[in-house]
Every structure is written in C-alpha cells, then in structure tokens.
N, C-alpha and C. Protein backbone atom coordinates (compact mmCIF):
# COMPACT_ATOMS: atom_id res chain seq x y z
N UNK A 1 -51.65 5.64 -1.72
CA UNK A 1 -50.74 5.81 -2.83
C UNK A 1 -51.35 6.83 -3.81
N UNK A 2 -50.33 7.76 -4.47
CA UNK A 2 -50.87 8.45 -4.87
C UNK A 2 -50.05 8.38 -6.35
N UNK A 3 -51.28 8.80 -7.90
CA UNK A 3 -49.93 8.36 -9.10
C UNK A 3 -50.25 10.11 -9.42
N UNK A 4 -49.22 10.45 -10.50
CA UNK A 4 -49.07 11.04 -11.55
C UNK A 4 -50.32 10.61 -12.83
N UNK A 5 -50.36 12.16 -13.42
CA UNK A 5 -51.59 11.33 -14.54
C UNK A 5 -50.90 10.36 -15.61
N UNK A 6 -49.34 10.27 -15.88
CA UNK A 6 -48.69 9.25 -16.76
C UNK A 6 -48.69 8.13 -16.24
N UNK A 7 -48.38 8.13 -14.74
CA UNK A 7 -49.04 6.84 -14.14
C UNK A 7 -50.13 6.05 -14.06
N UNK A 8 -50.98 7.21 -13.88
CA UNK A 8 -52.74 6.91 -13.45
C UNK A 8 -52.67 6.14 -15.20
N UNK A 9 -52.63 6.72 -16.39
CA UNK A 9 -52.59 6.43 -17.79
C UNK A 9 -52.30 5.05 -17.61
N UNK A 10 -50.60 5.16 -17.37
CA UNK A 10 -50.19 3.34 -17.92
C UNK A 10 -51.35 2.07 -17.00
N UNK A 11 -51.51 2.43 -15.52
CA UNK A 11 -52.10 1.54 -14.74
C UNK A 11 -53.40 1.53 -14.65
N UNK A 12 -54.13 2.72 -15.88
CA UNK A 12 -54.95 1.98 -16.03
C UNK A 12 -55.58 1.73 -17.33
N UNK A 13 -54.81 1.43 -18.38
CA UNK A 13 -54.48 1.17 -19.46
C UNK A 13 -54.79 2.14 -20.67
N UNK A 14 -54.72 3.43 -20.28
CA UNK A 14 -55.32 4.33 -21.31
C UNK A 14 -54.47 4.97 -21.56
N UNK A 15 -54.71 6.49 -22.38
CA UNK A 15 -53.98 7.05 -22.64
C UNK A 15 -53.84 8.60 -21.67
N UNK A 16 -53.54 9.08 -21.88
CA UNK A 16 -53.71 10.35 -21.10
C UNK A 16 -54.44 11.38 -21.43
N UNK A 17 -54.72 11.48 -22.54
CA UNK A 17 -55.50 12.60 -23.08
C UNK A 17 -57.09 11.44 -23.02
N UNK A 18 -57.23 10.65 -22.68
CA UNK A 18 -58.61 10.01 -21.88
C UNK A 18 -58.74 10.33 -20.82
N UNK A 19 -57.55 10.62 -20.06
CA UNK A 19 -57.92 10.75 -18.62
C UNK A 19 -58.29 12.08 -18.59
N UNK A 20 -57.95 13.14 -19.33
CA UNK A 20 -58.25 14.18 -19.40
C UNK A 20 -59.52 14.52 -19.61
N UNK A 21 -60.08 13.75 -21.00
CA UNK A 21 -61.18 13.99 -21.58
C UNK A 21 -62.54 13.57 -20.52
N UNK A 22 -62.53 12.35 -20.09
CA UNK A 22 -62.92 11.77 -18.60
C UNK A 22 -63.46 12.92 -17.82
N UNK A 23 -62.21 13.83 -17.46
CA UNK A 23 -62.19 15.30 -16.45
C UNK A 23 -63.18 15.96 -16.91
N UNK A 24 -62.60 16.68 -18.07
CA UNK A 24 -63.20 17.38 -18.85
C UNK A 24 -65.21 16.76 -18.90
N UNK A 25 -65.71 15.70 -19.10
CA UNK A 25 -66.64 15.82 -19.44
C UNK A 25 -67.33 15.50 -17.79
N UNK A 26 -66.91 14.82 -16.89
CA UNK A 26 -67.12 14.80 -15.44
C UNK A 26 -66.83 13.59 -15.06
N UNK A 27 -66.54 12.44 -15.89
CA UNK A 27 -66.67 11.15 -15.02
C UNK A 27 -65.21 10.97 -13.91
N UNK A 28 -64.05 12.04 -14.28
CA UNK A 28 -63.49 11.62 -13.05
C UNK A 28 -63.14 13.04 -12.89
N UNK A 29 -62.62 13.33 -11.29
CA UNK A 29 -62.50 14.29 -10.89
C UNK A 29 -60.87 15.02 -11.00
N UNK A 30 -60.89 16.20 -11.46
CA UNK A 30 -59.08 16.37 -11.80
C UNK A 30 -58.84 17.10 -10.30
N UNK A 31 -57.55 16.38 -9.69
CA UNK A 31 -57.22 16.90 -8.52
C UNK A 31 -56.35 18.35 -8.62
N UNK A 32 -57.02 19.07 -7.64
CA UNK A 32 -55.91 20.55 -7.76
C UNK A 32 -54.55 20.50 -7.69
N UNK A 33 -54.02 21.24 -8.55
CA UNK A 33 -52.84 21.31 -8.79
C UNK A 33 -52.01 21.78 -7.57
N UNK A 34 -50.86 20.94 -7.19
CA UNK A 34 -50.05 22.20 -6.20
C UNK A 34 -49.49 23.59 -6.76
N UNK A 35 -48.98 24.81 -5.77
CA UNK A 35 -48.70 25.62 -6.81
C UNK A 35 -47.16 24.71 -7.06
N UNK A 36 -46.46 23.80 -6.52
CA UNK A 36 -45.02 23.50 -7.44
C UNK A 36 -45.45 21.67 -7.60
N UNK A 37 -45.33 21.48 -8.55
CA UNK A 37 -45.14 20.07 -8.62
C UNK A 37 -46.48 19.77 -9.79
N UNK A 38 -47.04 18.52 -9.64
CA UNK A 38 -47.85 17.59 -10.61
C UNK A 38 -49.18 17.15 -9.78
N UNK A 39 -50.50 17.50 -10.56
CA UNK A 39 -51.43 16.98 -9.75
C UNK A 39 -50.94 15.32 -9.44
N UNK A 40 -51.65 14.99 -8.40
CA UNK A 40 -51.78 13.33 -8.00
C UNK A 40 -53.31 13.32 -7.76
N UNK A 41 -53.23 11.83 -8.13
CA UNK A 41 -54.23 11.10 -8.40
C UNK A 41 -54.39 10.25 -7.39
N UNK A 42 -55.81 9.80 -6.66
CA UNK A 42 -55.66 8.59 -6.03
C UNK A 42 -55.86 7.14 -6.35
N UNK A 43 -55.05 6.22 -5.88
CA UNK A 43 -55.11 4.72 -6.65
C UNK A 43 -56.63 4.57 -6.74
N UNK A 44 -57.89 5.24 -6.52
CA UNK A 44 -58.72 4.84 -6.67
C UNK A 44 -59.19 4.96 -8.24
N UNK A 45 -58.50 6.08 -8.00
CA UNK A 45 -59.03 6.77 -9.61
C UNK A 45 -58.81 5.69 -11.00
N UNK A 46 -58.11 4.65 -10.35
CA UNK A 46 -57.48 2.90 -11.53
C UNK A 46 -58.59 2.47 -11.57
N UNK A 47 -59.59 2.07 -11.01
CA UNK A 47 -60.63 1.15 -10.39
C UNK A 47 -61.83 2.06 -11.02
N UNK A 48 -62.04 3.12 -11.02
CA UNK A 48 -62.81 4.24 -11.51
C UNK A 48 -62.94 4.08 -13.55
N UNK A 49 -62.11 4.45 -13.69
CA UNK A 49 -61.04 3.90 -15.00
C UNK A 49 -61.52 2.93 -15.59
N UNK A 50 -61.39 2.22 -14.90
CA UNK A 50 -61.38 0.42 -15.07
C UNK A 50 -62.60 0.09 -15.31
N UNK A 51 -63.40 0.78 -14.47
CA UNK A 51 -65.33 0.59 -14.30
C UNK A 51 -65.86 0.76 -15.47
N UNK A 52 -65.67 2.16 -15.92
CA UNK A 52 -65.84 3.36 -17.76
C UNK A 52 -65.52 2.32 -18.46
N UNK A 53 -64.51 1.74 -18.57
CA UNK A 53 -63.95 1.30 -19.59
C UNK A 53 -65.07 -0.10 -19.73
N UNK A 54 -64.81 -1.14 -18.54
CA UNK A 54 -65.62 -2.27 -18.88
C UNK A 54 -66.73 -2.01 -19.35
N UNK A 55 -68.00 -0.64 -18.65
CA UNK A 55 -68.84 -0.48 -19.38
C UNK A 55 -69.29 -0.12 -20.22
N UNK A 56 -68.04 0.82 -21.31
CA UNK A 56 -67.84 0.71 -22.57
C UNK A 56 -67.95 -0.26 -22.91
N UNK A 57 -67.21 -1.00 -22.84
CA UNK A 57 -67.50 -2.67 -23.60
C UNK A 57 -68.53 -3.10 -23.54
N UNK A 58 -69.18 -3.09 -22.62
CA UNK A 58 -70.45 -3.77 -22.13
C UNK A 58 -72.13 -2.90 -23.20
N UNK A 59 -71.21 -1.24 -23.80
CA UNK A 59 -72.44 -1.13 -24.83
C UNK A 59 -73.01 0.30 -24.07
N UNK A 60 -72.36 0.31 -22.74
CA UNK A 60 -73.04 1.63 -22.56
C UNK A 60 -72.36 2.94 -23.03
N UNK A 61 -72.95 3.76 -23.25
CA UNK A 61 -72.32 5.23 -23.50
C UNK A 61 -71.93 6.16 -22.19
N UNK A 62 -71.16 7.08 -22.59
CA UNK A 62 -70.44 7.84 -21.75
C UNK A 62 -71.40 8.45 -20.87
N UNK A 63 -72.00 9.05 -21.54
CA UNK A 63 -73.48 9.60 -20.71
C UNK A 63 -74.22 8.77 -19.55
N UNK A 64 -74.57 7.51 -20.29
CA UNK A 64 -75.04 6.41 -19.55
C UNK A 64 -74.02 5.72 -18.21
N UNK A 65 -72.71 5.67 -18.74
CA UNK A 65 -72.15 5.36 -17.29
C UNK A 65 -71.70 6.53 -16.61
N UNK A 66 -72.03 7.92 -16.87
CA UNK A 66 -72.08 8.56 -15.87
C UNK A 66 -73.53 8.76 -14.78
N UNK A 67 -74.16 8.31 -15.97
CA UNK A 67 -75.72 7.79 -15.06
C UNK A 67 -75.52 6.92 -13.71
N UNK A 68 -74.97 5.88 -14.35
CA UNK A 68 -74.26 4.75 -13.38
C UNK A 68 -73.29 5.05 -12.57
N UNK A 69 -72.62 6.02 -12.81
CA UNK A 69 -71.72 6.15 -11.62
C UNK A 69 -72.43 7.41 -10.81
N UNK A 70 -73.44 7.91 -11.07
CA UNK A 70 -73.81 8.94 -10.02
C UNK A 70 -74.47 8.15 -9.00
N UNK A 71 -75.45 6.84 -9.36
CA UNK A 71 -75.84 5.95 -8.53
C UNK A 71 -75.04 5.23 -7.78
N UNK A 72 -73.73 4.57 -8.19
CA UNK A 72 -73.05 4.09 -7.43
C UNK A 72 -73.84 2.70 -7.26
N UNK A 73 -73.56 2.09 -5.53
CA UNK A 73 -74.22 0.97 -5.19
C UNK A 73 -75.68 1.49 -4.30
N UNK A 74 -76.48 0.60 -4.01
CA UNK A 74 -77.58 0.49 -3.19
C UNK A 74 -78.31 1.45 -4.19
N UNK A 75 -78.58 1.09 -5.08
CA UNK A 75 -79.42 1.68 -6.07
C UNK A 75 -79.74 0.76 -7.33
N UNK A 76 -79.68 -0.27 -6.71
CA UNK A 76 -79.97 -1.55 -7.82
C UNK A 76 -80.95 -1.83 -8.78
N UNK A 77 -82.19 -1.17 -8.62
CA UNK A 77 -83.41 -0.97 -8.92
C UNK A 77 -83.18 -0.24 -10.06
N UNK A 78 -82.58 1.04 -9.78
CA UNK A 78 -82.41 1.92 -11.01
C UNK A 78 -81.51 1.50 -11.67
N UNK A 79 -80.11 0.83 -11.10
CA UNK A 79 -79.48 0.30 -12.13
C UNK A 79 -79.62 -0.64 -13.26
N UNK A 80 -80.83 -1.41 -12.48
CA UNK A 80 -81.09 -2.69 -13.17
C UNK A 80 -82.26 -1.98 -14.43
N UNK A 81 -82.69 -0.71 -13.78
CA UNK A 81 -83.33 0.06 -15.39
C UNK A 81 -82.45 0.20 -16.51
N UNK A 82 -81.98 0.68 -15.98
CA UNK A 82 -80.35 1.43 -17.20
C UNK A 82 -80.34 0.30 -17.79
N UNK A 83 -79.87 -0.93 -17.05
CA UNK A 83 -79.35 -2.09 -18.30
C UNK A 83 -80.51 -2.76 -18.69
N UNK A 84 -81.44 -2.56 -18.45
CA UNK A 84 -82.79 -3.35 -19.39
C UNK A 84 -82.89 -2.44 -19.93
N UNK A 85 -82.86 -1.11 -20.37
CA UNK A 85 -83.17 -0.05 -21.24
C UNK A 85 -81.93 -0.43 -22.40
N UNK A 86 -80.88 -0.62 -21.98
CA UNK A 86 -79.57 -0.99 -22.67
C UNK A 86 -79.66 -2.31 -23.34
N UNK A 87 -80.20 -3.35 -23.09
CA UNK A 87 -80.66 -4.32 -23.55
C UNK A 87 -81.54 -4.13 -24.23
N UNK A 88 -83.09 -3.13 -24.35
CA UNK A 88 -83.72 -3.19 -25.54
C UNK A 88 -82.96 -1.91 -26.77
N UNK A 89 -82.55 -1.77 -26.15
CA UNK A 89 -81.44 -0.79 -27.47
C UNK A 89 -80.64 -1.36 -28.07
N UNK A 90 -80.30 -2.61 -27.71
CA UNK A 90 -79.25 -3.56 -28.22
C UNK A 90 -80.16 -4.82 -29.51
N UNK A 91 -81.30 -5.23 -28.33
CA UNK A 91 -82.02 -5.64 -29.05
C UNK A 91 -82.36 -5.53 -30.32
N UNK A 92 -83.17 -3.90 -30.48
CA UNK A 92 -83.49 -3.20 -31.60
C UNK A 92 -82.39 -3.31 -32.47
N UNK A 93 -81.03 -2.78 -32.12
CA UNK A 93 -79.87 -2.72 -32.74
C UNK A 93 -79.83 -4.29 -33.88
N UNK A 94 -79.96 -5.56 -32.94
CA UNK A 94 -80.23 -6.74 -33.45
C UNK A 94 -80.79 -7.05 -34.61
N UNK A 95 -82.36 -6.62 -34.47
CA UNK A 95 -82.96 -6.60 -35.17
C UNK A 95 -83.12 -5.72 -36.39
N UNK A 96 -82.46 -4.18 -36.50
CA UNK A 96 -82.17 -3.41 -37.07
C UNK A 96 -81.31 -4.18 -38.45
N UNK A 97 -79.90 -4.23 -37.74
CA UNK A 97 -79.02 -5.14 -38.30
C UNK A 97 -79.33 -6.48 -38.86
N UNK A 98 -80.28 -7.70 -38.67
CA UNK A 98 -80.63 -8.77 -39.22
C UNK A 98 -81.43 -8.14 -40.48
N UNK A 99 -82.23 -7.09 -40.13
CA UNK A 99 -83.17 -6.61 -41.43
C UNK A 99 -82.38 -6.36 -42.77
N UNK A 100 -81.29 -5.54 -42.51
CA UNK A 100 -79.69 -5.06 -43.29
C UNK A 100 -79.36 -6.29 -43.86
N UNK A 101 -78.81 -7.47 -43.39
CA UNK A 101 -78.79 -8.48 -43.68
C UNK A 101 -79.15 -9.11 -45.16
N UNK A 102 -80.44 -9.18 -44.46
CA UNK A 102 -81.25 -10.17 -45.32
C UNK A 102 -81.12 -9.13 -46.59
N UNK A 103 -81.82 -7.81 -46.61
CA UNK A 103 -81.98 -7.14 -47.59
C UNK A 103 -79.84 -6.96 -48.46
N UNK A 104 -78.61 -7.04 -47.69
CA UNK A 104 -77.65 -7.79 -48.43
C UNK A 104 -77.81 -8.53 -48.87
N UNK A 105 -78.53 -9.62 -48.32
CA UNK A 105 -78.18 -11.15 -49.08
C UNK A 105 -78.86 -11.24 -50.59
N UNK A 106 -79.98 -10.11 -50.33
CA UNK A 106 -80.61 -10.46 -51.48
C UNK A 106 -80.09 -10.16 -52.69
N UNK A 107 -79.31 -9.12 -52.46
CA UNK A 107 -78.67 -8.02 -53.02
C UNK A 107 -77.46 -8.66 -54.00
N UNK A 108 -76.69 -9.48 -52.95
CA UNK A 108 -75.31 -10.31 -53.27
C UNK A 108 -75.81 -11.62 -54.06
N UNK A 109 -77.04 -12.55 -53.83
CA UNK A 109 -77.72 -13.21 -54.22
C UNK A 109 -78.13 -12.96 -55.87
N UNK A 110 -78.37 -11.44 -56.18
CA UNK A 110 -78.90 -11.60 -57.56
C UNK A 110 -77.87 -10.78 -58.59
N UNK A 111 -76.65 -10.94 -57.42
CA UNK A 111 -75.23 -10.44 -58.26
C UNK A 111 -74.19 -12.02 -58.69
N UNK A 112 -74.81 -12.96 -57.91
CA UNK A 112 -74.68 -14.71 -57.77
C UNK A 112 -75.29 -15.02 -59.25
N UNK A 113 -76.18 -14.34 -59.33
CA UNK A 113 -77.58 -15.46 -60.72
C UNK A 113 -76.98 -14.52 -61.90
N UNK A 114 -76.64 -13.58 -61.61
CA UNK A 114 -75.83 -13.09 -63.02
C UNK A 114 -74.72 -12.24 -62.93
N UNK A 115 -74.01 -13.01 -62.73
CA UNK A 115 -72.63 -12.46 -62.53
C UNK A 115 -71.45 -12.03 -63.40
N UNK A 116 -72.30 -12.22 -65.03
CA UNK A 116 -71.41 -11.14 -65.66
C UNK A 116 -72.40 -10.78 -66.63
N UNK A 117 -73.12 -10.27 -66.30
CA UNK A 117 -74.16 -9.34 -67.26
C UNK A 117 -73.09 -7.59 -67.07
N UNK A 118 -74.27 -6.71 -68.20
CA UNK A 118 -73.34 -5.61 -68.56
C UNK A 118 -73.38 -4.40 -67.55
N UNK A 119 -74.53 -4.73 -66.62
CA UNK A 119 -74.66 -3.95 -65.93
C UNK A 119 -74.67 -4.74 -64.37
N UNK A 120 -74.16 -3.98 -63.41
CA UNK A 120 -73.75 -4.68 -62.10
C UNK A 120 -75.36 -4.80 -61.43
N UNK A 121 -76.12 -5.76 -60.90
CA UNK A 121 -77.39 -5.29 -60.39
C UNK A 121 -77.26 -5.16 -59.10
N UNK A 122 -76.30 -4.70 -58.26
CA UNK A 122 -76.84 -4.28 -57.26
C UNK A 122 -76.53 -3.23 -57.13
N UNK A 123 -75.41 -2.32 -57.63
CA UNK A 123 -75.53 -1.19 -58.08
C UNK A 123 -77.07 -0.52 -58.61
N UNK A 124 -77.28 -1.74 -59.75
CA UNK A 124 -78.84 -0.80 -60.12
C UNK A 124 -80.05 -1.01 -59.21
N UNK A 125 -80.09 -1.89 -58.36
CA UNK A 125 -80.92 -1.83 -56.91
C UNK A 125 -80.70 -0.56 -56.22
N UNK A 126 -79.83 -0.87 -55.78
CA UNK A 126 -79.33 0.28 -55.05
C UNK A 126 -80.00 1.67 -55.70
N UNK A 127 -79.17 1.91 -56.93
CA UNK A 127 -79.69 3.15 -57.36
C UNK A 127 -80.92 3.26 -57.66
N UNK A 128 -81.85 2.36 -57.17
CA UNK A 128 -83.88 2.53 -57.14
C UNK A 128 -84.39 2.92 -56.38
N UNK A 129 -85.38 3.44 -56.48
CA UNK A 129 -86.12 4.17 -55.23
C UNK A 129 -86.22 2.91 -54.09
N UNK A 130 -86.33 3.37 -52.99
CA UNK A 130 -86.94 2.58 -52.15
C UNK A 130 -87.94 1.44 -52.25
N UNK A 131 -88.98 2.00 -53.10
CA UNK A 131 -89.90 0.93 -53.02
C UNK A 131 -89.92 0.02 -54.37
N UNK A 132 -88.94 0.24 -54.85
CA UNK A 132 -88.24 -0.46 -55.98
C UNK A 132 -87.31 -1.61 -56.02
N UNK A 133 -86.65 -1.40 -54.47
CA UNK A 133 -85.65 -2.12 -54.26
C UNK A 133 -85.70 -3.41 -53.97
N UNK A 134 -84.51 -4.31 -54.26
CA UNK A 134 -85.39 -5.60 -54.05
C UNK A 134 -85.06 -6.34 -52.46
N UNK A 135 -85.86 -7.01 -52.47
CA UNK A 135 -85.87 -7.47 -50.75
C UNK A 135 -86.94 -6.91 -49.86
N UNK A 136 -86.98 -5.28 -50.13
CA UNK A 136 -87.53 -4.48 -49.39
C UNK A 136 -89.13 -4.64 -49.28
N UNK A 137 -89.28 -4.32 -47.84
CA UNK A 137 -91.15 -4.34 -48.13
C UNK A 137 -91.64 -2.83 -48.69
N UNK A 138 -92.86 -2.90 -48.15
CA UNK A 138 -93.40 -1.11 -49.06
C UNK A 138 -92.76 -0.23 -48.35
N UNK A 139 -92.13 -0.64 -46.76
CA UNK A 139 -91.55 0.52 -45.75
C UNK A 139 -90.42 0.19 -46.44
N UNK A 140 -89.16 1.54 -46.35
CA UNK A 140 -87.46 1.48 -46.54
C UNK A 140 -87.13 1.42 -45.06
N UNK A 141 -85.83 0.58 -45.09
CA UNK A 141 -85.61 0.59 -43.71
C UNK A 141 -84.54 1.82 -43.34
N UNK A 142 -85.32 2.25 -42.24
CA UNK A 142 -84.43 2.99 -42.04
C UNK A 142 -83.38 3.14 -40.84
N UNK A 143 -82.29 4.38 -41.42
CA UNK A 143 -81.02 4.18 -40.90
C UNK A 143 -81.04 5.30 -40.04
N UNK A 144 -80.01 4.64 -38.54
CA UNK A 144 -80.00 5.96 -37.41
C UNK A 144 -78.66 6.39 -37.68
C-alpha cells in the first residue's frame, strides 16, 4: 500500500510540514516524484513516524533518534548506550531542576513571612548578586 503525504500525515498523526521537515533533516526518506502525479509513500513510512515520535516522548532528540535509527536492531549494546547516556541527562536535568526548586521555595517562603512590607523581597533577591541571594550556596546555579 502506498499513501499520499496527506495521507502518510493523517495516519500517522502529524502534520505535513513534519513529514517534510523529517525529509528535509534525514530521518525519513522523500520518495521521487513521478514526472505526473504525487510522490507515494510506503505504509512503512507510519511505523517510521510512529518510532520519532514515541522517542520524542521518551526525551530523546532528533539528532539522537536519528542515532537510533541508523542502528536499527541487532545493535543493542549501542543502543542500550544512547539510553543510559539519556538517562544521565535526564538525571542531571532532575537534579538541576530540584536545586531551582528549593532555591523558589525559599524565595516564595520569605514573600510568606512578609507579605505586605513596602518592598516585594523576592524581587529584591532576585535583583542581588549571586552570592547575595538567598538559598544560594557560594556557587550560582547555573542555567543551560
């Protein structure tokens, strides 16, 4: 079976200018045009689609599941790199984000203990140097 790219789009839940962009950067292949009519696509190209997309969700980047799809199967070893590499990037991400956190809470916390003084204090946190700020250790945390 063969679709149209408005087809290939609806069935496999995207839009069309994804399927394009997809082309365009390599993860799927654009079939030659006839000289009369509409490229076609093969039903595989749904399943292809379908793969990108879950591993979008799953946290990887475009780059990265084209990593993954150049391996394909019987390459488990390397795959199973990619996603432990993807897992400590997520990790970090974790921990990145809990640090953010806390240094909010503190933030929202001493906008709690005086909450109508004349000046807002986390505004004036904020506007302190780094090693001024409150929550913070002597390092600022920093942002990617």
């Amino acid at each position: 079976m063969t679709l149209t790219i408005g087809k290939l789009a609806k069935q496999a839940n995207v839009t069309i200018e994804t399927i394009r962009y997809y082309q365009r950067i390599g993860l799927l292949n654009e079939p030659i045009k006839p000289a009369t009519g509409f490229r076609l696509y093969p039903s595989a190209a749904i399943a292809r689609i379908q793969f990108i997309k879950r591993a979008q969700r799953s946290g990887f980047s475009l780059k990265e599941i084209s990593e993954l799809l150049s391996l394909e199967s019987g390459h488990c070893t390397d795959v199973r790199h990619i996603a432990e590499q993807k897992r400590q990037q997520i990790d970090n991400q974790i921990k990145h984000l809990t640090a953010l956190r806390n240094v909010l809470d503190g933030l929202v916390k001493g906008c709690q203990t005086e909450p109508f003084s004349e000046r807002c204090g986390l505004i004036d946190a904020l506007s302190k140097q780094p090693s001024q700020s409150p929550g913070s250790s002597s390092k600022p945390i920093k942002s990617s």
